[in-house]
C-alpha atoms as a PDB file:
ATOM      1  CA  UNK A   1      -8.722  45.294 -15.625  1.00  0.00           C
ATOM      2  CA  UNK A   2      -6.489  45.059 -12.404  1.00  0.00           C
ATOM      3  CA  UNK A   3      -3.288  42.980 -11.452  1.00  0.00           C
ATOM      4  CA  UNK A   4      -4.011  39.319 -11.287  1.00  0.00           C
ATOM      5  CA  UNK A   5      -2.036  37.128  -8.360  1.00  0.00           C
ATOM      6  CA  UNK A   6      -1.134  33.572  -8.573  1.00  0.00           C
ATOM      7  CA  UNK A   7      -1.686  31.838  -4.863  1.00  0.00           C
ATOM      8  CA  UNK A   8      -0.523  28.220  -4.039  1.00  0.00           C
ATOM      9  CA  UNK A   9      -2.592  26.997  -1.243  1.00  0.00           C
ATOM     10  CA  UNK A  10      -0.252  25.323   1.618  1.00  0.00           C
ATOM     11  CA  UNK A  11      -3.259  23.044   3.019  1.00  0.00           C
ATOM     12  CA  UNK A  12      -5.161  21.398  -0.748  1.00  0.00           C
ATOM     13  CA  UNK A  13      -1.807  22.727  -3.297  1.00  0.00           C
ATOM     14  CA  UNK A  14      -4.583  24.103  -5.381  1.00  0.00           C
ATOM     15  CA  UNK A  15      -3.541  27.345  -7.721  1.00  0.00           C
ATOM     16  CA  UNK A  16      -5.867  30.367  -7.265  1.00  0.00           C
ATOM     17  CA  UNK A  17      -5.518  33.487  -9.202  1.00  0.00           C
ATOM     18  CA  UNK A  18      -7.256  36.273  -7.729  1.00  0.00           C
ATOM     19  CA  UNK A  19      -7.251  39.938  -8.660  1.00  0.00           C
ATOM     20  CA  UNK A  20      -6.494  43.235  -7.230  1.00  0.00           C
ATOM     21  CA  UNK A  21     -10.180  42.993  -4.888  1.00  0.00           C
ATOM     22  CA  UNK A  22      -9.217  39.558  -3.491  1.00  0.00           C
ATOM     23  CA  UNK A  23     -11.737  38.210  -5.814  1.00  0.00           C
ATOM     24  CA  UNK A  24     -10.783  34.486  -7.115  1.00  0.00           C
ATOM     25  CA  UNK A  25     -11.163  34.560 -10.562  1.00  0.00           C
ATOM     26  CA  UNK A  26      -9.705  30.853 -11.546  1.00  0.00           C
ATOM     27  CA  UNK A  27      -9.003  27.719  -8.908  1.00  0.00           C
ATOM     28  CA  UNK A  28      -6.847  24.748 -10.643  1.00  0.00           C
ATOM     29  CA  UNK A  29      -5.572  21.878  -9.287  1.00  0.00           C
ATOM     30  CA  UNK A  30      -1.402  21.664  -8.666  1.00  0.00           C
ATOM     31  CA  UNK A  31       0.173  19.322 -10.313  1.00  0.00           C
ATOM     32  CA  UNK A  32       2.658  18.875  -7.313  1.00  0.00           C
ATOM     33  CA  UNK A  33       0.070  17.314  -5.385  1.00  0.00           C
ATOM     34  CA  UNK A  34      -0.480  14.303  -7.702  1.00  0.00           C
ATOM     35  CA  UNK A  35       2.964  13.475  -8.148  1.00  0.00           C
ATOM     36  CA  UNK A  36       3.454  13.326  -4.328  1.00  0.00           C
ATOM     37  CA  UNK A  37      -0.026  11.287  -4.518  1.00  0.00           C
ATOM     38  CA  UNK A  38       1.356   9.070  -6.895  1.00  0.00           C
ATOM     39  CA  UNK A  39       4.297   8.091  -4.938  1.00  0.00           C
ATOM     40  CA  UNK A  40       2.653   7.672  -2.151  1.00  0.00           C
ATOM     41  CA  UNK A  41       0.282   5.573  -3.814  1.00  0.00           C
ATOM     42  CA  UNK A  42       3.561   3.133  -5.378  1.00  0.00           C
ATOM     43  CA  UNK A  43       4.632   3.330  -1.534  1.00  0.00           C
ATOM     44  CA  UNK A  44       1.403   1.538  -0.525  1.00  0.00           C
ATOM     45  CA  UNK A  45       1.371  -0.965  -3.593  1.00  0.00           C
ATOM     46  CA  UNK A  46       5.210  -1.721  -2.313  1.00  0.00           C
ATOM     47  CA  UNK A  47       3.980  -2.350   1.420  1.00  0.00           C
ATOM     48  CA  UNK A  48       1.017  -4.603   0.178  1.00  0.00           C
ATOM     49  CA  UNK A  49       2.888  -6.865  -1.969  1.00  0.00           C
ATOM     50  CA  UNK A  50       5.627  -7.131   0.870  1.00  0.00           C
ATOM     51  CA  UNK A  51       2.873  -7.995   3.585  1.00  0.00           C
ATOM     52  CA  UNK A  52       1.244 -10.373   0.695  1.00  0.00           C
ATOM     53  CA  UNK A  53       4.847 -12.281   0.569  1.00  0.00           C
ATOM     54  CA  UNK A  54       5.130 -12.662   3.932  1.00  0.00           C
ATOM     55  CA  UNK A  55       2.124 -14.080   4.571  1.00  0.00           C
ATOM     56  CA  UNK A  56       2.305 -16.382   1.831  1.00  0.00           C
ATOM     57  CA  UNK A  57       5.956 -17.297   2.820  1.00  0.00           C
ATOM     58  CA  UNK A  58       4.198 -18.089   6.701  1.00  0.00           C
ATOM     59  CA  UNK A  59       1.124 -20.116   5.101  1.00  0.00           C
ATOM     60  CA  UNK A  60       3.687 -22.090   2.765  1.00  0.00           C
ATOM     61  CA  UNK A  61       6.032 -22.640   6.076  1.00  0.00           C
ATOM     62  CA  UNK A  62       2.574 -23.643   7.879  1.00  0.00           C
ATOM     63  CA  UNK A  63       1.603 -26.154   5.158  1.00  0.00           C
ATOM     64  CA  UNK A  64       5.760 -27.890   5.194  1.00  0.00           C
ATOM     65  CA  UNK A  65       5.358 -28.470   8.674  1.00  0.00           C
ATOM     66  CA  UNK A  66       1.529 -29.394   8.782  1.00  0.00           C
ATOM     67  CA  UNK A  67       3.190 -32.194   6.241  1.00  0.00           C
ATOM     68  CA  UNK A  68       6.035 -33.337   8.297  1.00  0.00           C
ATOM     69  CA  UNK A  69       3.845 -33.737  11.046  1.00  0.00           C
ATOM     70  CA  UNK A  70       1.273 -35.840   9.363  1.00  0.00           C
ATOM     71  CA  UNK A  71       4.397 -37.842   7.581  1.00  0.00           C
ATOM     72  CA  UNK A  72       5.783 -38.599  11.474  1.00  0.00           C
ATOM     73  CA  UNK A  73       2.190 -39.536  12.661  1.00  0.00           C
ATOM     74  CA  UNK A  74       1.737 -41.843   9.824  1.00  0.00           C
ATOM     75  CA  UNK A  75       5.476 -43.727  10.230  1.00  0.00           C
ATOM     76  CA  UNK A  76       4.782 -43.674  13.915  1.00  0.00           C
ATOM     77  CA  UNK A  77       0.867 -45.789  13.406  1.00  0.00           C
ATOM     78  CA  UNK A  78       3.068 -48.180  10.329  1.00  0.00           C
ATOM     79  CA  UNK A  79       5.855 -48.953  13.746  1.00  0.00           C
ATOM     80  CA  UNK A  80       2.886 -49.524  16.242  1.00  0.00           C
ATOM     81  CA  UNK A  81       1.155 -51.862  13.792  1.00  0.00           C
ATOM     82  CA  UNK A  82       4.172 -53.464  12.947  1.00  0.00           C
ATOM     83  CA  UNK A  83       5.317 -54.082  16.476  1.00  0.00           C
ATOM     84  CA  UNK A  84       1.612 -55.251  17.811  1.00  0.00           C
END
């Protein structure tokens, strides 16, 4: 048996080992490539959660003044009926 090679793929960061003929003999995942998947994926989670504050900080600032403005409608009908 011939010299065996250990090849890291620069596109998928899978591990081939191939021998002397070029031949592949084993293909394995890298491990490198999940660790940058699973920051990437904790990046994402981060950028949701920030996205789901905001928008729950804008629907929360949408229901204050949905209530002030009922609140001023409903002293400004008490004055009219009070006056008339």
């Amino acid at each position: 048996m011939g010299q065996i090679n250990k090849i890291l793929c620069p596109v998928c960061h899978h591990i081939l080992w191939v021998d002397e003929n070029q031949k592949v003999i084993k293909h394995e995942r890298s491990r490198q490539r999940r660790e940058r998947s699973l920051d990437r994926l904790i990046e994402k989670e981060k950028e949701k959660r920030e996205k789901f504050d905001e928008t729950f900080l804008s629907a929360r600032e949408l229901e204050k003044k949905k209530k002030q403005e009922a609140e001023d409608i409903f002293k400004n009908a008490l004055k009219d009926k009070n006056k008339g």
